[in-house]
N, C-alpha and C. Protein backbone atom coordinates (compact mmCIF):
# COMPACT_ATOMS: atom_id res chain seq x y z
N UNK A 1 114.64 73.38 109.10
CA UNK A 1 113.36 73.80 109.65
C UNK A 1 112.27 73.59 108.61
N UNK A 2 110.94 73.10 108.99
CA UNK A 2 110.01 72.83 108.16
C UNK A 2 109.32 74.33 107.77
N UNK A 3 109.33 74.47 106.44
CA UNK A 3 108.47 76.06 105.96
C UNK A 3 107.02 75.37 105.92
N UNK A 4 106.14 76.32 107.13
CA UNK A 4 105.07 76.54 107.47
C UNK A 4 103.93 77.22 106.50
N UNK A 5 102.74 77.08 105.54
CA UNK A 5 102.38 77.74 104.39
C UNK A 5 101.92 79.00 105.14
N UNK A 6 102.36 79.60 104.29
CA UNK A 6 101.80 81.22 104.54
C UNK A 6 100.07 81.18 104.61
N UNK A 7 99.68 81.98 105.44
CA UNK A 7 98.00 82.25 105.41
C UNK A 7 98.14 83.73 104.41
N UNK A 8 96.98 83.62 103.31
CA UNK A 8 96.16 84.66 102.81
C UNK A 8 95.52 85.63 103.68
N UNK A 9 96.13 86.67 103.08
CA UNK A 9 95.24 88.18 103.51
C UNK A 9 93.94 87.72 104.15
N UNK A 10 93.16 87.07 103.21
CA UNK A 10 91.85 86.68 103.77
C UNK A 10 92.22 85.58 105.08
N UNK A 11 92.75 84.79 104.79
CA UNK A 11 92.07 83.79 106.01
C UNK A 11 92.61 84.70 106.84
N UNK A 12 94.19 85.17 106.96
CA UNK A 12 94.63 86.02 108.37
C UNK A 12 93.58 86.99 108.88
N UNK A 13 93.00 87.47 108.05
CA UNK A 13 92.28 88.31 108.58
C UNK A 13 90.23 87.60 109.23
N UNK A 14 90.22 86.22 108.82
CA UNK A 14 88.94 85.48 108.77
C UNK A 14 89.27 85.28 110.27
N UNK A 15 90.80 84.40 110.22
CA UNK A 15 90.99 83.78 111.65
C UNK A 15 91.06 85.15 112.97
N UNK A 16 91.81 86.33 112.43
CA UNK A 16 91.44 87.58 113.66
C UNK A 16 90.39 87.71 114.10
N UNK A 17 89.74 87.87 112.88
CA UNK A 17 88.38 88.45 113.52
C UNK A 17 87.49 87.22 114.30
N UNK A 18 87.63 86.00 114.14
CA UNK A 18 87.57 85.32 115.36
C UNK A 18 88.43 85.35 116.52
N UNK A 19 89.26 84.99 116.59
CA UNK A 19 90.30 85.35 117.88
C UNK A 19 90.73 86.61 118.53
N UNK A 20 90.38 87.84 117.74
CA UNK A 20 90.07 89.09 118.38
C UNK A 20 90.25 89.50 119.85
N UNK A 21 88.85 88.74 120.46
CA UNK A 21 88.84 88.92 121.78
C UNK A 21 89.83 88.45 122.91
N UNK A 22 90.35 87.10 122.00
CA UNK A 22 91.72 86.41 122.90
C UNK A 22 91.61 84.88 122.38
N UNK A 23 92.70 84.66 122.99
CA UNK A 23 93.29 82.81 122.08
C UNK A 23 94.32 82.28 123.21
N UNK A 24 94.67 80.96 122.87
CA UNK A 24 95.84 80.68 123.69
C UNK A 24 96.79 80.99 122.96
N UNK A 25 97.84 81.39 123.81
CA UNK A 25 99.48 81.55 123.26
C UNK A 25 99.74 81.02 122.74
N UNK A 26 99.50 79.27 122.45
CA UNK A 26 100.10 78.32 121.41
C UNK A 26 99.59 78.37 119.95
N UNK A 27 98.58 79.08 119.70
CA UNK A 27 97.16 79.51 119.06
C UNK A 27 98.21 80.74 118.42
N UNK A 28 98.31 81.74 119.15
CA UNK A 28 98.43 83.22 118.51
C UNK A 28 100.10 82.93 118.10
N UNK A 29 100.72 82.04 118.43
CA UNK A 29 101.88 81.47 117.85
C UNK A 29 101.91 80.57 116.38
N UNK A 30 101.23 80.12 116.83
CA UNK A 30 101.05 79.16 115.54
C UNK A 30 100.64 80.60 114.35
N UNK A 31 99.62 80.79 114.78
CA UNK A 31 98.96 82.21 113.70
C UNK A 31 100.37 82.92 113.16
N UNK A 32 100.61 83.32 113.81
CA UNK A 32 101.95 84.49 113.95
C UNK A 32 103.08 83.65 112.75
N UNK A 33 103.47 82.23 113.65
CA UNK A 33 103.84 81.86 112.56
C UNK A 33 103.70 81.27 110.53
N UNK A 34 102.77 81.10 110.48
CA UNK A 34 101.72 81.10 109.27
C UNK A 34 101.40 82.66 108.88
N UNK A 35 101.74 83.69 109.43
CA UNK A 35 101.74 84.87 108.45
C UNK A 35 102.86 85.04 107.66
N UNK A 36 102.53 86.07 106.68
CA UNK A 36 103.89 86.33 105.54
C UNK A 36 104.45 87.34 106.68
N UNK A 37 105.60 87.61 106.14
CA UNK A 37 106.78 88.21 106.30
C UNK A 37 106.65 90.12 106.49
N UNK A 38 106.81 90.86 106.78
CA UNK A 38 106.97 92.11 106.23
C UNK A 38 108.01 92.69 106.08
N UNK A 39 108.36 93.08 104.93
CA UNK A 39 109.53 94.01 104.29
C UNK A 39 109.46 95.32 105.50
N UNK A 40 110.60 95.79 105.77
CA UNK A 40 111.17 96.56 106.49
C UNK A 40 109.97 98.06 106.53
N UNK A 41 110.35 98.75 105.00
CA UNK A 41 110.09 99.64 104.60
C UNK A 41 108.19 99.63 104.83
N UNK A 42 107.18 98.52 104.82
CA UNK A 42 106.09 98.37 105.01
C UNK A 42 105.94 99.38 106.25
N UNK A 43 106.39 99.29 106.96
CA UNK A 43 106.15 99.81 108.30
C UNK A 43 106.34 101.21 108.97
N UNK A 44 106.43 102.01 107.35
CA UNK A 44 106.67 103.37 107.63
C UNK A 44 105.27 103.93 107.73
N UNK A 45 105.13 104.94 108.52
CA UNK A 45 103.84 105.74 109.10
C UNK A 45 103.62 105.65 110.49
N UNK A 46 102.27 106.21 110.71
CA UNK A 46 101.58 106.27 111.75
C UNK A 46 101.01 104.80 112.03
N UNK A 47 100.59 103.88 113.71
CA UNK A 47 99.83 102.42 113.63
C UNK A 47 99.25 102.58 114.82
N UNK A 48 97.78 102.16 114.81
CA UNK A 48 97.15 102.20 115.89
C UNK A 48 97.41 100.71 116.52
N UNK A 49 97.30 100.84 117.77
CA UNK A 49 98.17 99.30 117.99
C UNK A 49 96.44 98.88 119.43
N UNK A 50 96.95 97.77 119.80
CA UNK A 50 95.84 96.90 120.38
C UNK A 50 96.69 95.80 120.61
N UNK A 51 95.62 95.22 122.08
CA UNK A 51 96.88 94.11 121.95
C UNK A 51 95.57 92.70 121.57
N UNK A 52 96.57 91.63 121.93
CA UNK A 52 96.02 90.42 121.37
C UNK A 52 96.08 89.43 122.49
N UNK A 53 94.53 89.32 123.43
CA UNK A 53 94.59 88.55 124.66
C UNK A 53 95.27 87.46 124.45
N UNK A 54 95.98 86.73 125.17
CA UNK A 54 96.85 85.47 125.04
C UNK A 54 96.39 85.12 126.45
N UNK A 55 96.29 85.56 127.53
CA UNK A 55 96.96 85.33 128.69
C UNK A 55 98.25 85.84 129.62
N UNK A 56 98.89 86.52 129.01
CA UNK A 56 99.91 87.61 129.00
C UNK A 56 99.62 88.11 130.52
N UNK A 57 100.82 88.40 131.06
CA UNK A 57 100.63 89.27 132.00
C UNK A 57 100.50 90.66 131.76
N UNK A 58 101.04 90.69 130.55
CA UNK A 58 100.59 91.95 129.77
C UNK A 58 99.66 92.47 129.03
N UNK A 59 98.43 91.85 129.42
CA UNK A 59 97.38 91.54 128.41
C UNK A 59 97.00 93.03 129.17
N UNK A 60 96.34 94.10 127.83
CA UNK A 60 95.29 95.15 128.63
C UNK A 60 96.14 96.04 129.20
N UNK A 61 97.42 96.20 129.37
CA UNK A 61 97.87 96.87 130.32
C UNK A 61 98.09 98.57 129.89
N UNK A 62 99.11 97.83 128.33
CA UNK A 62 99.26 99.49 127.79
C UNK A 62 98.09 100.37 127.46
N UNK A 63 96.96 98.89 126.88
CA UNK A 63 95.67 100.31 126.95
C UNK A 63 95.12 101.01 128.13
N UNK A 64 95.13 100.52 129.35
CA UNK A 64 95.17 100.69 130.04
C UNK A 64 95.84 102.37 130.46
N UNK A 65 97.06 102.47 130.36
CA UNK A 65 97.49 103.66 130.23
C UNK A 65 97.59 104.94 128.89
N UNK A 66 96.50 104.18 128.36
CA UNK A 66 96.10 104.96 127.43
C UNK A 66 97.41 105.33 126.22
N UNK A 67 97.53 104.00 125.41
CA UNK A 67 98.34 103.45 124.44
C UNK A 67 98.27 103.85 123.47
N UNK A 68 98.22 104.41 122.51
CA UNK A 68 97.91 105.46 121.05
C UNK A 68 98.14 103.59 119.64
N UNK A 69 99.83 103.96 119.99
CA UNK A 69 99.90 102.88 118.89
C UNK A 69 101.69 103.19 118.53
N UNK A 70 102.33 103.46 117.51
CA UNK A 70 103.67 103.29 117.28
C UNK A 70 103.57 104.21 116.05
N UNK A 71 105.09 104.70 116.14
CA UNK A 71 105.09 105.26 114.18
C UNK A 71 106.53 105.75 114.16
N UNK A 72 106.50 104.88 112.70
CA UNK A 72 107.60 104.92 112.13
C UNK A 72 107.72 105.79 110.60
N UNK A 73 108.98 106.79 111.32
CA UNK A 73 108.97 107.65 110.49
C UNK A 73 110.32 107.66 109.52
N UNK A 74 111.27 106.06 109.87
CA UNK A 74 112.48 106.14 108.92
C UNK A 74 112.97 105.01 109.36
N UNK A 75 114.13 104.51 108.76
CA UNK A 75 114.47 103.20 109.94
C UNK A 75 115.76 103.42 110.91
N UNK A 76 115.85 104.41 110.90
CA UNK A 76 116.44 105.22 112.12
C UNK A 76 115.41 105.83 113.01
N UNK A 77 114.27 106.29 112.90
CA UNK A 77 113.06 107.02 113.38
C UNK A 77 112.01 106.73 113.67
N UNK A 78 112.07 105.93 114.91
CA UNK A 78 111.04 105.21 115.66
C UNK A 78 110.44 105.41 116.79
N UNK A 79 109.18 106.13 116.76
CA UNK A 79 108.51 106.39 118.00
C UNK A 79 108.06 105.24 118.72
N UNK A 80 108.59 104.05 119.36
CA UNK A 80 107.72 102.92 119.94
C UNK A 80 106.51 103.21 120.66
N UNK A 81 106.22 103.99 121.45
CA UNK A 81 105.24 104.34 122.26
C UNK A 81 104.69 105.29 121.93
N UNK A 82 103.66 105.51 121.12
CA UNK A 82 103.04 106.99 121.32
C UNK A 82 101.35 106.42 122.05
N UNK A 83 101.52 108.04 123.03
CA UNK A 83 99.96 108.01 124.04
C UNK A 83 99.06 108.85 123.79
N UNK A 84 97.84 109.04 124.27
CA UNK A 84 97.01 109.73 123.73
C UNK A 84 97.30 110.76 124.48
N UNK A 85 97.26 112.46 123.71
CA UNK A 85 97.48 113.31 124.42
C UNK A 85 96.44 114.06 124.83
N UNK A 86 96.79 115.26 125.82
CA UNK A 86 95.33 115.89 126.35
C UNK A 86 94.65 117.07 125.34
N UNK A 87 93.69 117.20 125.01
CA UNK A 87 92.99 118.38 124.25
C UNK A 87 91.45 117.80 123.58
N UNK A 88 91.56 118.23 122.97
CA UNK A 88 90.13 118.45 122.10
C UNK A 88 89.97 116.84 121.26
N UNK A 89 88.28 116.49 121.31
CA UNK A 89 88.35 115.28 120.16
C UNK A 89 88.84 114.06 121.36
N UNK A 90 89.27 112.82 121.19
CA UNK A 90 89.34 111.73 121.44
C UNK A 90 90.58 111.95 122.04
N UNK A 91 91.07 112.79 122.57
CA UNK A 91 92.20 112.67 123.63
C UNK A 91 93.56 112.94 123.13
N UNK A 92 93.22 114.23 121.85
CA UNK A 92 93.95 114.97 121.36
C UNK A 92 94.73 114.11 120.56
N UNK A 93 96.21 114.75 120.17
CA UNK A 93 97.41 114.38 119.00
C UNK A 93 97.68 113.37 119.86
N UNK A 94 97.93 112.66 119.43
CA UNK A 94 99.14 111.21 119.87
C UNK A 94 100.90 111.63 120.75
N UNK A 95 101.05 111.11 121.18
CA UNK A 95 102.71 111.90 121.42
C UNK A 95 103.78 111.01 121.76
N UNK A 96 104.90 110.44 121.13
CA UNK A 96 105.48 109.73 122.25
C UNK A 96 106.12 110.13 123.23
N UNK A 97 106.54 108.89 124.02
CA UNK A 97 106.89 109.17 125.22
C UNK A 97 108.00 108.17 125.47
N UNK A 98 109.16 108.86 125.95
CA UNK A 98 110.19 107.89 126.08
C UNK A 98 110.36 106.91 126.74
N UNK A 99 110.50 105.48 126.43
CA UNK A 99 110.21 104.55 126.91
C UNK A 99 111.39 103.65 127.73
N UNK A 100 112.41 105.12 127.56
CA UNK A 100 113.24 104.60 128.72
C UNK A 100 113.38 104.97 130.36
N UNK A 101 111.77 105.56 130.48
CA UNK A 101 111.51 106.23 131.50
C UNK A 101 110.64 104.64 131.97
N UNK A 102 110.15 104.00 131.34
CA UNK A 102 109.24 102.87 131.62
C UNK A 102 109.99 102.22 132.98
N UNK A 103 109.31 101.56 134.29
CA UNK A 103 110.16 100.83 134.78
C UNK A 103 109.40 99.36 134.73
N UNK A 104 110.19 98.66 133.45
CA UNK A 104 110.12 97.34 132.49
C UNK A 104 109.99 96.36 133.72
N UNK A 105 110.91 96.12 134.81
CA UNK A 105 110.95 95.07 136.03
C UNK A 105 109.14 95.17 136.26
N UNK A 106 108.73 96.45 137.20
CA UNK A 106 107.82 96.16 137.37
C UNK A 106 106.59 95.82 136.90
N UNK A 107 106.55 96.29 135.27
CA UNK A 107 105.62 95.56 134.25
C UNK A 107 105.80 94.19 134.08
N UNK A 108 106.62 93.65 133.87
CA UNK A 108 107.17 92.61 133.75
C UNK A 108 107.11 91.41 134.28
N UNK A 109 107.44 92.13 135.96
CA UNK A 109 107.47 91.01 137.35
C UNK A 109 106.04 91.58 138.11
N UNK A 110 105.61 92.58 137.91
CA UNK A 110 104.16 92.92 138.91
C UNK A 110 103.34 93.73 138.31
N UNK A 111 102.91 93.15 137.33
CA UNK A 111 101.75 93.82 136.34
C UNK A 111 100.50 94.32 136.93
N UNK A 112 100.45 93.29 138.08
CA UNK A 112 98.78 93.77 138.97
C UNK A 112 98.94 94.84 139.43
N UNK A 113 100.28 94.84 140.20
CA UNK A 113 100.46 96.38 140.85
C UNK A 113 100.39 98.14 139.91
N UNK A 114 100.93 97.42 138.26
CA UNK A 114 100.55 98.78 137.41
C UNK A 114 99.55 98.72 137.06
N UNK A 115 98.37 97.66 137.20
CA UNK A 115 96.84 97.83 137.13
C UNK A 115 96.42 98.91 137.85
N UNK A 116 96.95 99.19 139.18
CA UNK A 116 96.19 99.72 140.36
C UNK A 116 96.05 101.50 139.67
N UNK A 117 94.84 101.96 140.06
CA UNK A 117 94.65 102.74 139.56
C UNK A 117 95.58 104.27 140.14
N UNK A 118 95.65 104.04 141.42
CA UNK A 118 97.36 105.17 141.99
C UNK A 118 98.28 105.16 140.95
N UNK A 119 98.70 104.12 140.53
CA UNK A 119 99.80 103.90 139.88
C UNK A 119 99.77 104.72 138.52
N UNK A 120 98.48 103.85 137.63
CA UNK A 120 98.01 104.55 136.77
C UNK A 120 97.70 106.06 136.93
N UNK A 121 97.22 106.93 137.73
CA UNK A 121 97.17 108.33 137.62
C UNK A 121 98.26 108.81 137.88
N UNK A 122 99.33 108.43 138.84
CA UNK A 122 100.69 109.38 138.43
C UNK A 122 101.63 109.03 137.46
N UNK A 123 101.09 107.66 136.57
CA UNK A 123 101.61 108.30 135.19
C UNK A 123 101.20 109.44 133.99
N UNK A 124 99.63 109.02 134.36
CA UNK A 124 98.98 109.95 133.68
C UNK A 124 99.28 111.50 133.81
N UNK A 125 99.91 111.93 134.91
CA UNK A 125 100.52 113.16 135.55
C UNK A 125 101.76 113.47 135.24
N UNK A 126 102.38 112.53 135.23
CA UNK A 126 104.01 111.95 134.53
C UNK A 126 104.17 112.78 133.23
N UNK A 127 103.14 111.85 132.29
CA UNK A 127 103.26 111.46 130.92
C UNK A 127 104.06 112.70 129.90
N UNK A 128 103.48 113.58 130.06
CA UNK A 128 103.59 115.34 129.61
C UNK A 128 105.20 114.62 130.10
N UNK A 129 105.78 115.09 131.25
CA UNK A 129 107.36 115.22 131.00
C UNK A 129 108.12 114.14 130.62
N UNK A 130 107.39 113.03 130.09
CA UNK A 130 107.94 112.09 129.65
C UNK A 130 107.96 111.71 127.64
N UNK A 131 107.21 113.04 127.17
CA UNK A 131 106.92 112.76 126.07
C UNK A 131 108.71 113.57 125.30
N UNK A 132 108.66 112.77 124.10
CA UNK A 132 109.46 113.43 123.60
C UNK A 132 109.76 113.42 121.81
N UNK A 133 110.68 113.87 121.43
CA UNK A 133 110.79 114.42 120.10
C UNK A 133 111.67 113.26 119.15
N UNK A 134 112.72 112.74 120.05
CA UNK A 134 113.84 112.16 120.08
C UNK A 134 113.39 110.62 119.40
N UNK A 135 113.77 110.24 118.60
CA UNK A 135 113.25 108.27 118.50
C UNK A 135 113.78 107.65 119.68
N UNK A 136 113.14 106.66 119.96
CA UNK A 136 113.45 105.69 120.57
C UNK A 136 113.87 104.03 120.18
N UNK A 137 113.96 103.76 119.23
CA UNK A 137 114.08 102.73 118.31
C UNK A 137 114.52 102.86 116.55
N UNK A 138 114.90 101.45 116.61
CA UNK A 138 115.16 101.26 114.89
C UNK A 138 113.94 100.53 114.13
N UNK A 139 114.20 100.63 112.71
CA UNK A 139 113.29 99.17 112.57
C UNK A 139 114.47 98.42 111.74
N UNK A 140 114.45 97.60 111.63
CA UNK A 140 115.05 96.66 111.06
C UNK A 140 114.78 95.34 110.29
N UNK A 141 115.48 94.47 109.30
CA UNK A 141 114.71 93.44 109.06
C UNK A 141 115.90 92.55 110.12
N UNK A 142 115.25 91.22 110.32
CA UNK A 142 115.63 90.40 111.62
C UNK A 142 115.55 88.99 111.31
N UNK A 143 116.42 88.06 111.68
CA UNK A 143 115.98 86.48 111.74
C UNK A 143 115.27 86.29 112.71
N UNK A 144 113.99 86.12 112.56
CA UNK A 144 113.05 85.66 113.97
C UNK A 144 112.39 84.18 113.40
N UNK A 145 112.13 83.32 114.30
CA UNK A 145 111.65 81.76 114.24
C UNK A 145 111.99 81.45 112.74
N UNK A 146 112.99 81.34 112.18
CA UNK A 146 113.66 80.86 111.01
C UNK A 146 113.19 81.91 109.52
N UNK A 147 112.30 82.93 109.82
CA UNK A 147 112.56 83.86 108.87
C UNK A 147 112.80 85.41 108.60
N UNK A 148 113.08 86.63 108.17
CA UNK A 148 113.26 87.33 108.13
C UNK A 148 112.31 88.53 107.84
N UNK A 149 112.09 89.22 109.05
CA UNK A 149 110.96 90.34 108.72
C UNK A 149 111.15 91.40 109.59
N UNK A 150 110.24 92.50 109.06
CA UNK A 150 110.30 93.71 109.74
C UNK A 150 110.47 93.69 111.66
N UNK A 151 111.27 94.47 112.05
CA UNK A 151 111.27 94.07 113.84
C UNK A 151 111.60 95.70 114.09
N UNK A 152 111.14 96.34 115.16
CA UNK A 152 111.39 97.56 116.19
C UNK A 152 112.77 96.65 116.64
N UNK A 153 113.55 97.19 117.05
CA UNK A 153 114.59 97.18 118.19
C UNK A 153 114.46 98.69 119.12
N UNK A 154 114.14 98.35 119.79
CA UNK A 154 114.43 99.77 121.13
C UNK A 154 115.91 99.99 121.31
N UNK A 155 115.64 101.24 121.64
CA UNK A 155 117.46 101.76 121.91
C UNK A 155 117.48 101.39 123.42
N UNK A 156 116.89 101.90 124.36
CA UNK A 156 117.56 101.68 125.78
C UNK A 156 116.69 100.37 126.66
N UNK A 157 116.29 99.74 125.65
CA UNK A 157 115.32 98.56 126.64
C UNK A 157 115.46 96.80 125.75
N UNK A 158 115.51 96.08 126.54
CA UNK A 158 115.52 94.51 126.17
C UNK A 158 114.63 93.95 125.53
N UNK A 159 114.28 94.60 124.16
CA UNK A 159 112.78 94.21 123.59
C UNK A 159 113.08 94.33 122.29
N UNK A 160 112.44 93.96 121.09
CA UNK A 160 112.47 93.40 119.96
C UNK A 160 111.06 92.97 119.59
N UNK A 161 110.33 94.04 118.81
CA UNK A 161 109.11 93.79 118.48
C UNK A 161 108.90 93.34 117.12
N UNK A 162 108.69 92.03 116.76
CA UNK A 162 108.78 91.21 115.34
C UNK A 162 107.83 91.29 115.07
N UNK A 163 107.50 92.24 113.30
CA UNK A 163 106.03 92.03 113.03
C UNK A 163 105.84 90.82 111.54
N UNK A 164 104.60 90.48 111.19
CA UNK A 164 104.22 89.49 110.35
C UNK A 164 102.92 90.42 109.87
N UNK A 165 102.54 90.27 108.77
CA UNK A 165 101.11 91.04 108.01
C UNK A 165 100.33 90.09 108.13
N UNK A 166 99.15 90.44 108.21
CA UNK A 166 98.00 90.06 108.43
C UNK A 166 96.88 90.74 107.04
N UNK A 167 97.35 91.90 106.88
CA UNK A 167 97.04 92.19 105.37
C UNK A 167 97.92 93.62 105.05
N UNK A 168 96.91 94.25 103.96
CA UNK A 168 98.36 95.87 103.85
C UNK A 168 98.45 96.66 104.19
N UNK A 169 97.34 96.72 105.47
CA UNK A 169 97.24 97.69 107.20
C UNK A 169 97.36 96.96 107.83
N UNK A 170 97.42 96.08 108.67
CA UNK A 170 97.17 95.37 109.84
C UNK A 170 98.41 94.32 109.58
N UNK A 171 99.57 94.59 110.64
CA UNK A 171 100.45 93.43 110.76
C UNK A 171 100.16 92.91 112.80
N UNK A 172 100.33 91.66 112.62
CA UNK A 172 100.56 91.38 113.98
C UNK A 172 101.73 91.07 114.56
N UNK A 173 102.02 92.13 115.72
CA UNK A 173 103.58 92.11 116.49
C UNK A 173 103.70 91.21 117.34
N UNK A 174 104.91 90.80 117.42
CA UNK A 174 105.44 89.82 118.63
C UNK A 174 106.47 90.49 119.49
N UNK A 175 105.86 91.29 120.89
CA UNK A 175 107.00 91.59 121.71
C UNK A 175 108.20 90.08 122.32
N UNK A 176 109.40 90.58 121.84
CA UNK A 176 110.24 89.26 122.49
C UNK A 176 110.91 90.47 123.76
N UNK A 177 110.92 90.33 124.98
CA UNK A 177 111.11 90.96 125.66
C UNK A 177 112.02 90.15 126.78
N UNK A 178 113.14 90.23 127.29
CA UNK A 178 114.17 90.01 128.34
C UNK A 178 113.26 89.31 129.04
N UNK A 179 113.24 88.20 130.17
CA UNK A 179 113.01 87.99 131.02
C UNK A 179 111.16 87.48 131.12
N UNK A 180 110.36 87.52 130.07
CA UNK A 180 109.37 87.43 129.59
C UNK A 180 109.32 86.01 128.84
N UNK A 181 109.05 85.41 129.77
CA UNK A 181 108.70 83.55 128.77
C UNK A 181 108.07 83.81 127.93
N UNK A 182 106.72 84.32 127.48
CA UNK A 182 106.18 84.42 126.00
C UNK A 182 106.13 85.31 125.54
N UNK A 183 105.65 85.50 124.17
CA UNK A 183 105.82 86.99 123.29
C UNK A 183 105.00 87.72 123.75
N UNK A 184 104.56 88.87 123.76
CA UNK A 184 103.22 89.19 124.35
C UNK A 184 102.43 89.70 122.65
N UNK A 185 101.55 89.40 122.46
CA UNK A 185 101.06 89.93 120.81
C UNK A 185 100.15 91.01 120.96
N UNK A 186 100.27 91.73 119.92
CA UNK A 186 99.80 93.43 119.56
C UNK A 186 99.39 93.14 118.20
N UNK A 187 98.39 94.22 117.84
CA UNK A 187 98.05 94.10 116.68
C UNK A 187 98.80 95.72 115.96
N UNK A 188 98.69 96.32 115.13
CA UNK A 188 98.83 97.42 114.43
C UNK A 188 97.98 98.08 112.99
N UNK A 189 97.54 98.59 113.10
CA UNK A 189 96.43 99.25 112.03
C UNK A 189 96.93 100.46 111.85
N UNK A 190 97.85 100.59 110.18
CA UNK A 190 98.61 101.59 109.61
C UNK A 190 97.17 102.64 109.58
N UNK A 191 97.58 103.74 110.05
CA UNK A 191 96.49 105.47 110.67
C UNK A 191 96.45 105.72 108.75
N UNK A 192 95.58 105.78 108.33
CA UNK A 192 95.28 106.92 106.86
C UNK A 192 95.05 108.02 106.96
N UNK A 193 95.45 109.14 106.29
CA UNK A 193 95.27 110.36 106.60
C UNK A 193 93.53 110.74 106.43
């Protein structure tokens, strides 16, 4: 396999902040691939997450249901999903929510239909008995497109979230997800106290 040069903190972060708003998939691939690597252990804390328009059928969706971001608290101890919760301030503490309650087919195969806003309010009604204490994932380091870096593995779902740095907050994720022809890309911005 041909080694691709790594992009600098700076340009990764020159070329985001142009492509921000959205890129083509072959675009946020190429990028993805030209970032460095992240060591496992990088990825411990709190991350505000966002996604990265591609074209995705998944583009918009999790914010949509009001998406917090991820946090990793060990590499056994992985909240994949945390949402914004209800209270005081910007929509209170963060919380996750078990994401083996998700039903993945219909995100997956009928994304328009979890647009619809019905849909969206009885999760929002949901959410509370869906939050929980428990991890839902590992992190791990991983062989992904010929090199080795930090990745989520979920415990009860077909997904594998491969991240690459972009600088020493901000890595960009690659959901590889079952049944999903392209990655869908997320960004992450490690939370400071």
């Amino acid at each position: 396999m041909t080694t691709i040069p790594q992009l600098s903190d700076e340009a990764a972060a020159s070329w985001l902040a142009e492509h921000r708003s959205g890129t083509a998939p072959e675009e946020a691939l190429a990028f993805f691939d030209g970032l460095p690597t992240v060591p496992a252990a990088d990825m411990l804390g709190r991350w505000r997450g966002s996604g990265l328009p591609t074209g995705s059928r998944l583009d918009g969706l999790l914010e949509a249901y009001g998406w917090y971001g991820k946090e990793f608290t060990g590499l056994e101890s992985v909240h994949p999903l945390l949402f914004r919760g209800r209270g005081s301030g910007r929509g209170g503490e963060p919380r996750p929510v078990d994401p083996s309650w998700i039903p993945l087919g219909l995100l997956r195969d009928h994304s328009d239909l979890a647009r619809l806003w019905p849909v969206r309010t009885v999760f929002g009604r949901l959410r509370p008995l869906l939050s929980t204490n428990r991890p839902a994932a590992r992190l791990r380091t991983v062989e992904h497109r010929g090199v080795s870096t930090a990745a989520m593995i979920y415990d009860a779902l077909p997904i594998i979230d491969v991240f690459r740095r972009i600088g020493p907050d901000v890595v960009l994720g690659a959901m590889d997800m079952r049944g999903l022809p392209a990655p869908f890309f997320f960004l992450l911005e490690r939370e400071r106290d």
